[in-house]
Structures are given as C-alpha cells and as structure tokens.
N, C-alpha and C. Protein backbone atom coordinates (compact mmCIF):
# COMPACT_ATOMS: atom_id res chain seq x y z
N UNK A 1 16.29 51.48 -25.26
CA UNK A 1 16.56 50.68 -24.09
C UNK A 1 15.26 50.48 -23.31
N UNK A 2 14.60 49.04 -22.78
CA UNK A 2 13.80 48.73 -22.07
C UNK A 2 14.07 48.82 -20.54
N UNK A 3 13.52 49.53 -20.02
CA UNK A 3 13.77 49.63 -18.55
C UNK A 3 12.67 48.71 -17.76
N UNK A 4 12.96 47.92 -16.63
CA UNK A 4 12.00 47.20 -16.48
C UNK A 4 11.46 47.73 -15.29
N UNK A 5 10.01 47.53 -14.98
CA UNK A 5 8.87 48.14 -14.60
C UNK A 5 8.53 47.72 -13.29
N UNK A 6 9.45 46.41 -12.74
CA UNK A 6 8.94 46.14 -11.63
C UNK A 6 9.89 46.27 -10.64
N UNK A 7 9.30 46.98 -9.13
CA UNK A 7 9.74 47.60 -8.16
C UNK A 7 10.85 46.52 -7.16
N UNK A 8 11.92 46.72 -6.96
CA UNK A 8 12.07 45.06 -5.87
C UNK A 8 11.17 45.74 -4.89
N UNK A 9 10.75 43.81 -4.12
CA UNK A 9 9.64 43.90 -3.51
C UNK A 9 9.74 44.36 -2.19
N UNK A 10 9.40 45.35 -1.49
CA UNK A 10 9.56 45.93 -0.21
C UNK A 10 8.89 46.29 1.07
N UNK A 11 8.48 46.32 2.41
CA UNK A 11 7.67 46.19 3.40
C UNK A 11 6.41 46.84 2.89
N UNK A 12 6.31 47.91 2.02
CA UNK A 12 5.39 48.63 1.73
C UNK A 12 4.27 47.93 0.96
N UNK A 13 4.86 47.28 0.11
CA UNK A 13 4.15 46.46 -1.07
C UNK A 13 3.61 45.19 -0.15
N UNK A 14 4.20 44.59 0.61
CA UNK A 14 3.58 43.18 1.43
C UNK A 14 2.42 44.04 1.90
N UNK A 15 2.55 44.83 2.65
CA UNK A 15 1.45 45.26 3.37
C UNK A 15 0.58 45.74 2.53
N UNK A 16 0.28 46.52 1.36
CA UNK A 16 -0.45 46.87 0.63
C UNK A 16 -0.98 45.61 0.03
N UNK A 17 -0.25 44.69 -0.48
CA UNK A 17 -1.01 43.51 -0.65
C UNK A 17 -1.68 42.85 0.41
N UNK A 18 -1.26 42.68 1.40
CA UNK A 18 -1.78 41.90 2.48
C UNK A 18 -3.47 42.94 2.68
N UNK A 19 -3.19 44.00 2.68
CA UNK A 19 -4.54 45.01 2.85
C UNK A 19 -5.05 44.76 2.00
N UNK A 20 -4.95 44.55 0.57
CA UNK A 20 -6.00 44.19 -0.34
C UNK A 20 -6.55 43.06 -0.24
N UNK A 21 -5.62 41.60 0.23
CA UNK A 21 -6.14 40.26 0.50
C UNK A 21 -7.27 40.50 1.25
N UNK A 22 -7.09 40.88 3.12
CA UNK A 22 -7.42 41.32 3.71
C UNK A 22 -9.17 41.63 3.70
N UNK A 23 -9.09 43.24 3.17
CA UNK A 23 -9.90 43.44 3.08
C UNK A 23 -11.16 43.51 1.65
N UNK A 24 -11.00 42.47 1.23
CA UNK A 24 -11.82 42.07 -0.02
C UNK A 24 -12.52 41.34 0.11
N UNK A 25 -14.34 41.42 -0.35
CA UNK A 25 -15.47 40.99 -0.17
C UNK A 25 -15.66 39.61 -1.04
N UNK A 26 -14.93 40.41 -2.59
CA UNK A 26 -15.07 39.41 -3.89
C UNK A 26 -13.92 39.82 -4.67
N UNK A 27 -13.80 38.63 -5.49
CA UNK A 27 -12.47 38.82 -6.31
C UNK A 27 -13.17 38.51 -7.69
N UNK A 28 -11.99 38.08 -8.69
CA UNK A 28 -11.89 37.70 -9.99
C UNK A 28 -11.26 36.49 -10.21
N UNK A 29 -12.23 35.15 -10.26
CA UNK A 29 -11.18 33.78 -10.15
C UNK A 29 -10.97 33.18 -11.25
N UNK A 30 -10.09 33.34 -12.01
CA UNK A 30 -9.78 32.82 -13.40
C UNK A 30 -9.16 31.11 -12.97
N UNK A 31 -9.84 30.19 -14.08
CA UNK A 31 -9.95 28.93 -13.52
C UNK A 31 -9.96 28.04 -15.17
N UNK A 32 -9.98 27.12 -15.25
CA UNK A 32 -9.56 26.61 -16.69
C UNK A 32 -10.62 25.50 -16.79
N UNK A 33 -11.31 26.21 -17.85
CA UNK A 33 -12.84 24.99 -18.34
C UNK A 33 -11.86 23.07 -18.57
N UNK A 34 -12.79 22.11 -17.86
CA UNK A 34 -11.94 21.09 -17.88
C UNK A 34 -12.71 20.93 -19.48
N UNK A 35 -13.53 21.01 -20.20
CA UNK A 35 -13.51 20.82 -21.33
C UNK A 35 -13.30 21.18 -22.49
N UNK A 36 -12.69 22.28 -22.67
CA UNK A 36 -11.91 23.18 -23.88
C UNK A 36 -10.44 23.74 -23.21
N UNK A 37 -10.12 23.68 -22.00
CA UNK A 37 -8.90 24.11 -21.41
C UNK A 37 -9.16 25.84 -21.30
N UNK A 38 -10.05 26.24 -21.90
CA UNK A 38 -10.25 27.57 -21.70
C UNK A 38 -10.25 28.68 -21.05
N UNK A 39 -9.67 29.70 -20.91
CA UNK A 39 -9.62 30.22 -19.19
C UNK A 39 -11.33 30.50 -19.15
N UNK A 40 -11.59 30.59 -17.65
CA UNK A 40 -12.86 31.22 -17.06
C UNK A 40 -12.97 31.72 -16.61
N UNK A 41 -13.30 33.01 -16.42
CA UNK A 41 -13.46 34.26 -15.43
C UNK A 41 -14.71 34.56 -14.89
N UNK A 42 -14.79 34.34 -13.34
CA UNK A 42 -16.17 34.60 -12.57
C UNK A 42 -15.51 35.39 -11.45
N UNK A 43 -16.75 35.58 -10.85
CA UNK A 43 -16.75 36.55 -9.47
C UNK A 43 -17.14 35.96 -8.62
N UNK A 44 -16.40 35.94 -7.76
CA UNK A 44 -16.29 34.91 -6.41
C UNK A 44 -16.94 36.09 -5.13
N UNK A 45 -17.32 34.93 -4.00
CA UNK A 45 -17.06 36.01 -2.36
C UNK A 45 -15.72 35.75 -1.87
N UNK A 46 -15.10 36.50 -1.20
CA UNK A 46 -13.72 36.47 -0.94
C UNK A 46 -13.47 36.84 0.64
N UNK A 47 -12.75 36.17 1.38
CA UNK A 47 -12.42 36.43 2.28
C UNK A 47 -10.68 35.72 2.97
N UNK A 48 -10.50 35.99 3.97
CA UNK A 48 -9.67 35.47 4.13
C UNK A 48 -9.51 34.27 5.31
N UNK A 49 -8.95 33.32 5.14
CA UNK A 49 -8.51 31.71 6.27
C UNK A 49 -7.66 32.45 7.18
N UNK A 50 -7.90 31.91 8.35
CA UNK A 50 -7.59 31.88 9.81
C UNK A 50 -5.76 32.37 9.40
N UNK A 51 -5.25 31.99 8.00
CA UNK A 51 -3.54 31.74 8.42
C UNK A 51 -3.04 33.03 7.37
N UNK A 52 -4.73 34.09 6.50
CA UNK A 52 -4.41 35.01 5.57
C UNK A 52 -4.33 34.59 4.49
N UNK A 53 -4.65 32.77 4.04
CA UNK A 53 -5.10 32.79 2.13
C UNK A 53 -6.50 33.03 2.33
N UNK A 54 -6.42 33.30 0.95
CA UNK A 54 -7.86 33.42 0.56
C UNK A 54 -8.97 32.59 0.63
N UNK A 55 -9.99 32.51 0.51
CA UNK A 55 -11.16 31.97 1.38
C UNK A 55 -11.88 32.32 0.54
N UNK A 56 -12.61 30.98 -0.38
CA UNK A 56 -13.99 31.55 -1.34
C UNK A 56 -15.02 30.50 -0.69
N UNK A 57 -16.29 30.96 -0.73
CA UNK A 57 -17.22 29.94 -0.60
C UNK A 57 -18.25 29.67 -1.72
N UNK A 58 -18.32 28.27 -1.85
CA UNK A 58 -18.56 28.04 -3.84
C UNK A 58 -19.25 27.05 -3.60
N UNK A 59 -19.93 26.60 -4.77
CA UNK A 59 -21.35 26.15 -5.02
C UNK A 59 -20.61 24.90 -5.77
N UNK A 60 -21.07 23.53 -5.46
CA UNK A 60 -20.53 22.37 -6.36
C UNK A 60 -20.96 22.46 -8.10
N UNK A 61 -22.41 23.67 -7.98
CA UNK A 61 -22.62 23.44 -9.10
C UNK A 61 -22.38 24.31 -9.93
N UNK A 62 -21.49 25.20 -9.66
CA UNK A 62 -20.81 26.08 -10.35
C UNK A 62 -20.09 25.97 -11.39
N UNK A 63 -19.58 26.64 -12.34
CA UNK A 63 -18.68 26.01 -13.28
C UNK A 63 -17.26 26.35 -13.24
N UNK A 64 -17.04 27.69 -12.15
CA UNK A 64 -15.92 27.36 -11.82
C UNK A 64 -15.43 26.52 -10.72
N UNK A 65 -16.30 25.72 -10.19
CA UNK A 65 -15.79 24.66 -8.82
C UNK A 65 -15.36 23.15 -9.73
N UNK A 66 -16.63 23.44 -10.70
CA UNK A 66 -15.95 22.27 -11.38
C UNK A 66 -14.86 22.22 -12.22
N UNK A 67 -14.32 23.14 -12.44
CA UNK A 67 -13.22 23.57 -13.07
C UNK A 67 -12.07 23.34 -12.35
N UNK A 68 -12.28 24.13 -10.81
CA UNK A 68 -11.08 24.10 -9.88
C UNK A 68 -10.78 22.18 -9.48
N UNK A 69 -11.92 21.75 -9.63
CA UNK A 69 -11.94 19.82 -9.24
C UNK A 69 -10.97 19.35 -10.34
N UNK A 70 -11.22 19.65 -11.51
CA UNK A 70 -10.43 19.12 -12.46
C UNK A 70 -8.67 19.51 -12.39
N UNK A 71 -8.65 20.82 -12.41
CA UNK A 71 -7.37 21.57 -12.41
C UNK A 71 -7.03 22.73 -11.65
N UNK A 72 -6.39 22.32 -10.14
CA UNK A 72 -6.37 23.58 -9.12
C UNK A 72 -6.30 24.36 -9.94
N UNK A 73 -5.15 24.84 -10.47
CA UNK A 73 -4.17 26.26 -10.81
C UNK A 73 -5.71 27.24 -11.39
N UNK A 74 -5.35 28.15 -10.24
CA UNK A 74 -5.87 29.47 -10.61
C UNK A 74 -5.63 31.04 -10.38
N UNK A 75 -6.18 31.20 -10.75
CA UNK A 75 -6.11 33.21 -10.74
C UNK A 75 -6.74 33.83 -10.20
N UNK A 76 -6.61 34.82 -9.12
CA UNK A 76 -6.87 35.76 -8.55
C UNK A 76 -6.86 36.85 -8.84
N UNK A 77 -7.85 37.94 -8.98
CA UNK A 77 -7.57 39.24 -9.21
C UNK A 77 -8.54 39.84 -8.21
N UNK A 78 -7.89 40.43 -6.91
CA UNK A 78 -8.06 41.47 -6.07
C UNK A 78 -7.66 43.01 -6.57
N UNK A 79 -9.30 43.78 -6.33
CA UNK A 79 -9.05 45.43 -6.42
C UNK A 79 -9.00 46.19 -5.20
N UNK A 80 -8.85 47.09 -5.45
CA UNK A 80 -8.66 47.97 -3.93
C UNK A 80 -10.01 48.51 -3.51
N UNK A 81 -10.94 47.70 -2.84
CA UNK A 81 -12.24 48.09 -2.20
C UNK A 81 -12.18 49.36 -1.71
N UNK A 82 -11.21 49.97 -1.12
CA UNK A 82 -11.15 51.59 -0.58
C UNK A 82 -11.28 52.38 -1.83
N UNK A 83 -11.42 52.26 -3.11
CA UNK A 83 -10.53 52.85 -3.99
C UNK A 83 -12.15 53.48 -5.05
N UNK A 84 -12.77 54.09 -4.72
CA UNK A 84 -13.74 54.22 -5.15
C UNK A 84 -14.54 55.12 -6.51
N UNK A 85 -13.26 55.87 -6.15
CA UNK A 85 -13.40 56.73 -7.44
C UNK A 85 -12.21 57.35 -7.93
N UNK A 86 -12.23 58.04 -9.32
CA UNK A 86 -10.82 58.48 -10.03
C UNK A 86 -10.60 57.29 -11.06
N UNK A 87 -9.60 57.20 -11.42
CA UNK A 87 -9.31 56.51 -12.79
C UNK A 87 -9.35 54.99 -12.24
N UNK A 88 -9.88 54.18 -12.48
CA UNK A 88 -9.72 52.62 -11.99
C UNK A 88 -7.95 52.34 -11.94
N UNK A 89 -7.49 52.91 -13.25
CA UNK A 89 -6.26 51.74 -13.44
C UNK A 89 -5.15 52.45 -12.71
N UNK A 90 -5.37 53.57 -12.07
CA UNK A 90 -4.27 54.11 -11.03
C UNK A 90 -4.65 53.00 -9.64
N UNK A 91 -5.77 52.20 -9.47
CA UNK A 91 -5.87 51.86 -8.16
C UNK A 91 -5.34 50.70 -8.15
N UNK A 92 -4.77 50.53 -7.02
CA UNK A 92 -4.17 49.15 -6.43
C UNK A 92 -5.30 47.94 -6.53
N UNK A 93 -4.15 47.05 -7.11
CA UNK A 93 -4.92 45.83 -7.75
C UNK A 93 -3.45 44.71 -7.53
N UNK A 94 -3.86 43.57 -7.14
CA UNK A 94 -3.49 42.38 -7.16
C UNK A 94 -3.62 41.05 -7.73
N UNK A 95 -2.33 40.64 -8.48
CA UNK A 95 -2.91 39.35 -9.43
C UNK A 95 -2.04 38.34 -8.66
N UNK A 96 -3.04 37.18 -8.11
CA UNK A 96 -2.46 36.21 -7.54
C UNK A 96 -2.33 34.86 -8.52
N UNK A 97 -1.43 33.47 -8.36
CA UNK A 97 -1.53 32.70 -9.28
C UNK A 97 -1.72 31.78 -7.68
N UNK A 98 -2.29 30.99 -8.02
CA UNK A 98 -3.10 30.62 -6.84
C UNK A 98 -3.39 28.43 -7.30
N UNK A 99 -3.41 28.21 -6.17
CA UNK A 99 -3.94 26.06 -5.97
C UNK A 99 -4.93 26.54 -5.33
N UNK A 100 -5.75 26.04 -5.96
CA UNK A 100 -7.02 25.61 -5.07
C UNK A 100 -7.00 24.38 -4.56
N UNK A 101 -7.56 24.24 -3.54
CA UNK A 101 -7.59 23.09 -2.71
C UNK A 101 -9.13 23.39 -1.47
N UNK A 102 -9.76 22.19 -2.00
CA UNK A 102 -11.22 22.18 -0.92
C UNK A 102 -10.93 22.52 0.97
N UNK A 103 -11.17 23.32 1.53
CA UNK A 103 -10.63 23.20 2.87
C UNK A 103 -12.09 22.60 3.71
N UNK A 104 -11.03 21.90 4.85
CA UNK A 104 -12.27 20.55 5.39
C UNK A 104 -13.05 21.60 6.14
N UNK A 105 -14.01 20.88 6.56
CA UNK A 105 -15.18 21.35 7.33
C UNK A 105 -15.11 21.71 8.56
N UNK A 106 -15.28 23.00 8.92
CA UNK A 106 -15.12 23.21 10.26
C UNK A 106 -15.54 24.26 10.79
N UNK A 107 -16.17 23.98 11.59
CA UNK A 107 -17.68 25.31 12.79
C UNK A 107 -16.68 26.64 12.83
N UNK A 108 -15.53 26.63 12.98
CA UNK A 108 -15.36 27.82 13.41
C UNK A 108 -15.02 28.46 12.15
N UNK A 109 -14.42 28.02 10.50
CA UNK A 109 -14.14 28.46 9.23
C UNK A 109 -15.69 29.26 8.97
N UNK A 110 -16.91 28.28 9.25
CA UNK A 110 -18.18 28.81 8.84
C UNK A 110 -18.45 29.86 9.75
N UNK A 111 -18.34 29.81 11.06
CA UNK A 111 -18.98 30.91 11.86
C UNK A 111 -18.19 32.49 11.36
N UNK A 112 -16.68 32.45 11.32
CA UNK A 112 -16.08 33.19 10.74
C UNK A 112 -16.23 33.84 9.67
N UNK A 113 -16.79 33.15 8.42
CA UNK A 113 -16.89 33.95 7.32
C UNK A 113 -18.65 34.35 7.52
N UNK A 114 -19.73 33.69 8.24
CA UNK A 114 -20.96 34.04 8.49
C UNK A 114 -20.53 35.85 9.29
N UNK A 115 -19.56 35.91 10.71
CA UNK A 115 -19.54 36.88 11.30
C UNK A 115 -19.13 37.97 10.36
N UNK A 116 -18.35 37.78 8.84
CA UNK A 116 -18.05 39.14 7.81
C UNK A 116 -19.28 39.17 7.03
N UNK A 117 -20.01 37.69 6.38
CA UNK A 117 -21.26 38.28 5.57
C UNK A 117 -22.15 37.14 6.16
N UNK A 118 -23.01 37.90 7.02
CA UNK A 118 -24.16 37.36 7.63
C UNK A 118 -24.95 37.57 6.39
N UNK A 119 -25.25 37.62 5.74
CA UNK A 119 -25.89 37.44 4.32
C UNK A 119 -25.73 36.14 4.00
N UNK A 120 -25.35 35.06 4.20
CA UNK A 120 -24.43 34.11 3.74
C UNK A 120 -25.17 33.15 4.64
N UNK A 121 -25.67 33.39 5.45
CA UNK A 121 -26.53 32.14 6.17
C UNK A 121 -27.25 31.60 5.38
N UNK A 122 -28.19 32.21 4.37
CA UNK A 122 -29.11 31.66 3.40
C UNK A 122 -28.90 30.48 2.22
N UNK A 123 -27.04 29.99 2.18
CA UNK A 123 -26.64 29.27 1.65
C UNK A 123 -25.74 28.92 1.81
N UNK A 124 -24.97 29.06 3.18
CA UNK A 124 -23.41 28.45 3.76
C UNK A 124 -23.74 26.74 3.90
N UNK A 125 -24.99 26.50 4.39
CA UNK A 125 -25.27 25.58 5.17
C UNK A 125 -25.78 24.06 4.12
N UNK A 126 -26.30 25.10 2.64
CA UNK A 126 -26.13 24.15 1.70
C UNK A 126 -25.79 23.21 1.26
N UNK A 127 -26.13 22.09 1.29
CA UNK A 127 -25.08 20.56 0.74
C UNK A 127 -23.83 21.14 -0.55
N UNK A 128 -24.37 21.56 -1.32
CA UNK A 128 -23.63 21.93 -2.91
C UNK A 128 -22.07 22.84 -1.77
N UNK A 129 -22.47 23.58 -0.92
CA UNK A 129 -21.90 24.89 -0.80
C UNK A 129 -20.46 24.30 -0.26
N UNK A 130 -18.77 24.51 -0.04
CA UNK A 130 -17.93 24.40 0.21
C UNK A 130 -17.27 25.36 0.77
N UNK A 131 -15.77 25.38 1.68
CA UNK A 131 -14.50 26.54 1.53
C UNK A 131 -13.70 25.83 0.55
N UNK A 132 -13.20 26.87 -0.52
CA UNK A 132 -11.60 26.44 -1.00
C UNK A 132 -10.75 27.47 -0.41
N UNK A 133 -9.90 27.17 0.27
CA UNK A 133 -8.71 27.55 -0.17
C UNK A 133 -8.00 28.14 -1.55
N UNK A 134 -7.21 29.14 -1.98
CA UNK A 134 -6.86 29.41 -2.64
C UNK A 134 -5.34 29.99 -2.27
N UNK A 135 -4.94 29.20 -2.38
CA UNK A 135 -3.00 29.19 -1.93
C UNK A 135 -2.55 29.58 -2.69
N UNK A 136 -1.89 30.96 -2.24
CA UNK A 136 -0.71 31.73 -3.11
C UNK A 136 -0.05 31.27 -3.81
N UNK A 137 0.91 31.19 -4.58
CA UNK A 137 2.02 30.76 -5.35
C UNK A 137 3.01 31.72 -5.65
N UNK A 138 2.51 32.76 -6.11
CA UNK A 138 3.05 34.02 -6.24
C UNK A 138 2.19 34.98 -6.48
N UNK A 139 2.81 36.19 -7.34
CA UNK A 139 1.52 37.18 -7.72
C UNK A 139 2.31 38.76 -7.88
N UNK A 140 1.90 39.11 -8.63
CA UNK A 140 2.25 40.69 -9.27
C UNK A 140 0.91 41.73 -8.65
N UNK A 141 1.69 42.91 -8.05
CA UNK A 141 1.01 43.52 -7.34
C UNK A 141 1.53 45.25 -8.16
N UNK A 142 -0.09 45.85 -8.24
CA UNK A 142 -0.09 46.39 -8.98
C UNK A 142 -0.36 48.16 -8.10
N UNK A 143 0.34 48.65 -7.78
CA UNK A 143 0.29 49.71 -6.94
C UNK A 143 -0.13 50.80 -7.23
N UNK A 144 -0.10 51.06 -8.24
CA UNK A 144 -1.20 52.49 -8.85
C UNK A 144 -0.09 52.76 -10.28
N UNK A 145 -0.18 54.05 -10.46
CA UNK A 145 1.01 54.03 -11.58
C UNK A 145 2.61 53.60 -11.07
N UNK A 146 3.17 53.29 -11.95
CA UNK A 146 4.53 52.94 -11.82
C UNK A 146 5.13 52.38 -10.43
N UNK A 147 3.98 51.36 -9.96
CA UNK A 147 4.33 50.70 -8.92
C UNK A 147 4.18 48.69 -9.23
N UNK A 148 5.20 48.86 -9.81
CA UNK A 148 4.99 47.07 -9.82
C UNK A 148 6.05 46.53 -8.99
N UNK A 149 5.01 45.08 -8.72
CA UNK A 149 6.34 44.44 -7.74
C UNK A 149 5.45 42.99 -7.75
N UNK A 150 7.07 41.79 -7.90
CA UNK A 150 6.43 40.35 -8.46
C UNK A 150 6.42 40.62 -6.77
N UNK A 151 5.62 39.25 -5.76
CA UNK A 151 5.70 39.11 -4.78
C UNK A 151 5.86 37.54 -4.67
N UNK A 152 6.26 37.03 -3.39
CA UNK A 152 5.92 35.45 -3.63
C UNK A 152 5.39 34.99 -2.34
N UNK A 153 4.94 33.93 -2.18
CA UNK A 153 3.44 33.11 -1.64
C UNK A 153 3.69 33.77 0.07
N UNK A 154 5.40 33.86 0.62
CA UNK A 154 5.25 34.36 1.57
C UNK A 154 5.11 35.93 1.88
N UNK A 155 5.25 36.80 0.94
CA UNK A 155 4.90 38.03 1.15
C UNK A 155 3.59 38.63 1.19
N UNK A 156 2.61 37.33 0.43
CA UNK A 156 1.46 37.42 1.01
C UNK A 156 0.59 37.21 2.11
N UNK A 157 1.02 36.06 2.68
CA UNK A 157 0.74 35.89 4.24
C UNK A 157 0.78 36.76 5.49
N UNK A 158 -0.35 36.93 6.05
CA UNK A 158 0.34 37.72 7.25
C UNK A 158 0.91 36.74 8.71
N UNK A 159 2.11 37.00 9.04
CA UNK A 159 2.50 36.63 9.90
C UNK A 159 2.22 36.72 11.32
N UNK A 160 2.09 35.99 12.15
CA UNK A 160 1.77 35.54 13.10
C UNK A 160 0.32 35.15 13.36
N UNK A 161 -0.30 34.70 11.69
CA UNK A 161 -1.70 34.22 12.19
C UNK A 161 -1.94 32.68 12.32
C-alpha cells in the first residue's frame, strides 16, 4: 500500500514558506530554452515585490530572460538561507511553478531592492537590467523530512501587503 507523502496544507507550512520567500537572496530559476524547449537552470538574485512575489533582477542579455520573453512558465527553487549546516536534504526548501511577467519601472521597486543589496547599484541602473515578477501558481513545499505540502499561489502571499 502507497501512503501518500503530502501533509494537508496548514498555518505552519504558509508561514514557513512565506519565510523562505521572504528571506532569500537567490534562488534556482528553471526556465525553457526558446530554442530546443529545454529546461534551464540558473541562479538568480531574489527578493521579494511590495505584495510578497518574488522579485528577480535580470540582465536582457541573459539566457534565461530570453527564455522567460519567449515562454513565462517557470520554476522556482528556494532553500532555507538559515539552514547552514547538517544534511542539506533535511532543510526546508521550496518549489514554486511560477509566470514571469516584466514588472514596470518604478523608483521605489529600485530603491527597495538597492536598500537589501546595495551591491546592486553597480548594475540596477543598467539599460539591459529589468524587475520580473515571478507569480506564484502553486508550489510544493518541502519541510525537512516527512514534511510535504502542495501549497497554492495564495498561501504564498503574505497578507496585508
């Protein structure tokens, strides 16, 4: 008999996801080559939009921006930045399925992600450089051992932002 593995989803798990959204520098953005359909896996900066999606800032000449131009649908994989040592695959990890979508231009999106990585002045201001958005859809959240739980686009959001 197969017993199935995932938790129903409960206040504990939103918030543990929302803390990993949250507080994550860089992720894992799996994105689909527009010329072989291929998946692509790069490492993004990661932060989060004024309303709690995710927030990358990306280079036009990248190959995953040009990827995301051709075909939003992408992938997210958030780890648990607190989580520093001990076995990796006990640590909380999050897989988001995610739209990308370019978010418009605006002084206070830039000053915001400049005030988490002032590092970032040296190429925010870049012509090539953009925000996407990366809008939830859903996402499997991975709690350490024997903690799974599907979540969906609103259990990732934090509310009242």
């Amino acid at each position: 008999m197969t017993m199935d593995p995932i938790r129903p989803t409960d206040d504990e798990a939103r918030a543990l996801a929302r803390r990993l959204i949250h507080a994550a520098r860089h992720a894992t953005l799996g994105s689909l080559d527009p010329a072989s359909g291929a998946p692509l896996v790069t490492r993004i900066a990661l932060q989060v939009d004024r309303d709690g999606v995710p927030l990358a800032l990306l280079s036009g000449l990248a190959a995953h921006t040009r990827a995301l131009m051709a075909d939003p649908r992408a992938g997210l994989m958030i780890t648990d930045a607190e989580a520093a040592k001990g076995d990796p695959m006990t640590h909380a990890r999050l897989s988001i399925i995610a739209r990308a979508e370019p978010a418009p231009a605006d002084a206070a999106r830039r000053d915001l992600w400049l005030a988490r990585d002032p590092k970032a002045r040296v190429y925010v201001d870049l012509p090539d450089f953009r925000f996407w958005r990366l809008v939830p859809q859903s996402a499997l959240l991975n709690g350490g051992f024997g903690r799974a739980f599907h979540l969906d686009a609103q259990d990732l959001l934090t509310p009242g932002l």
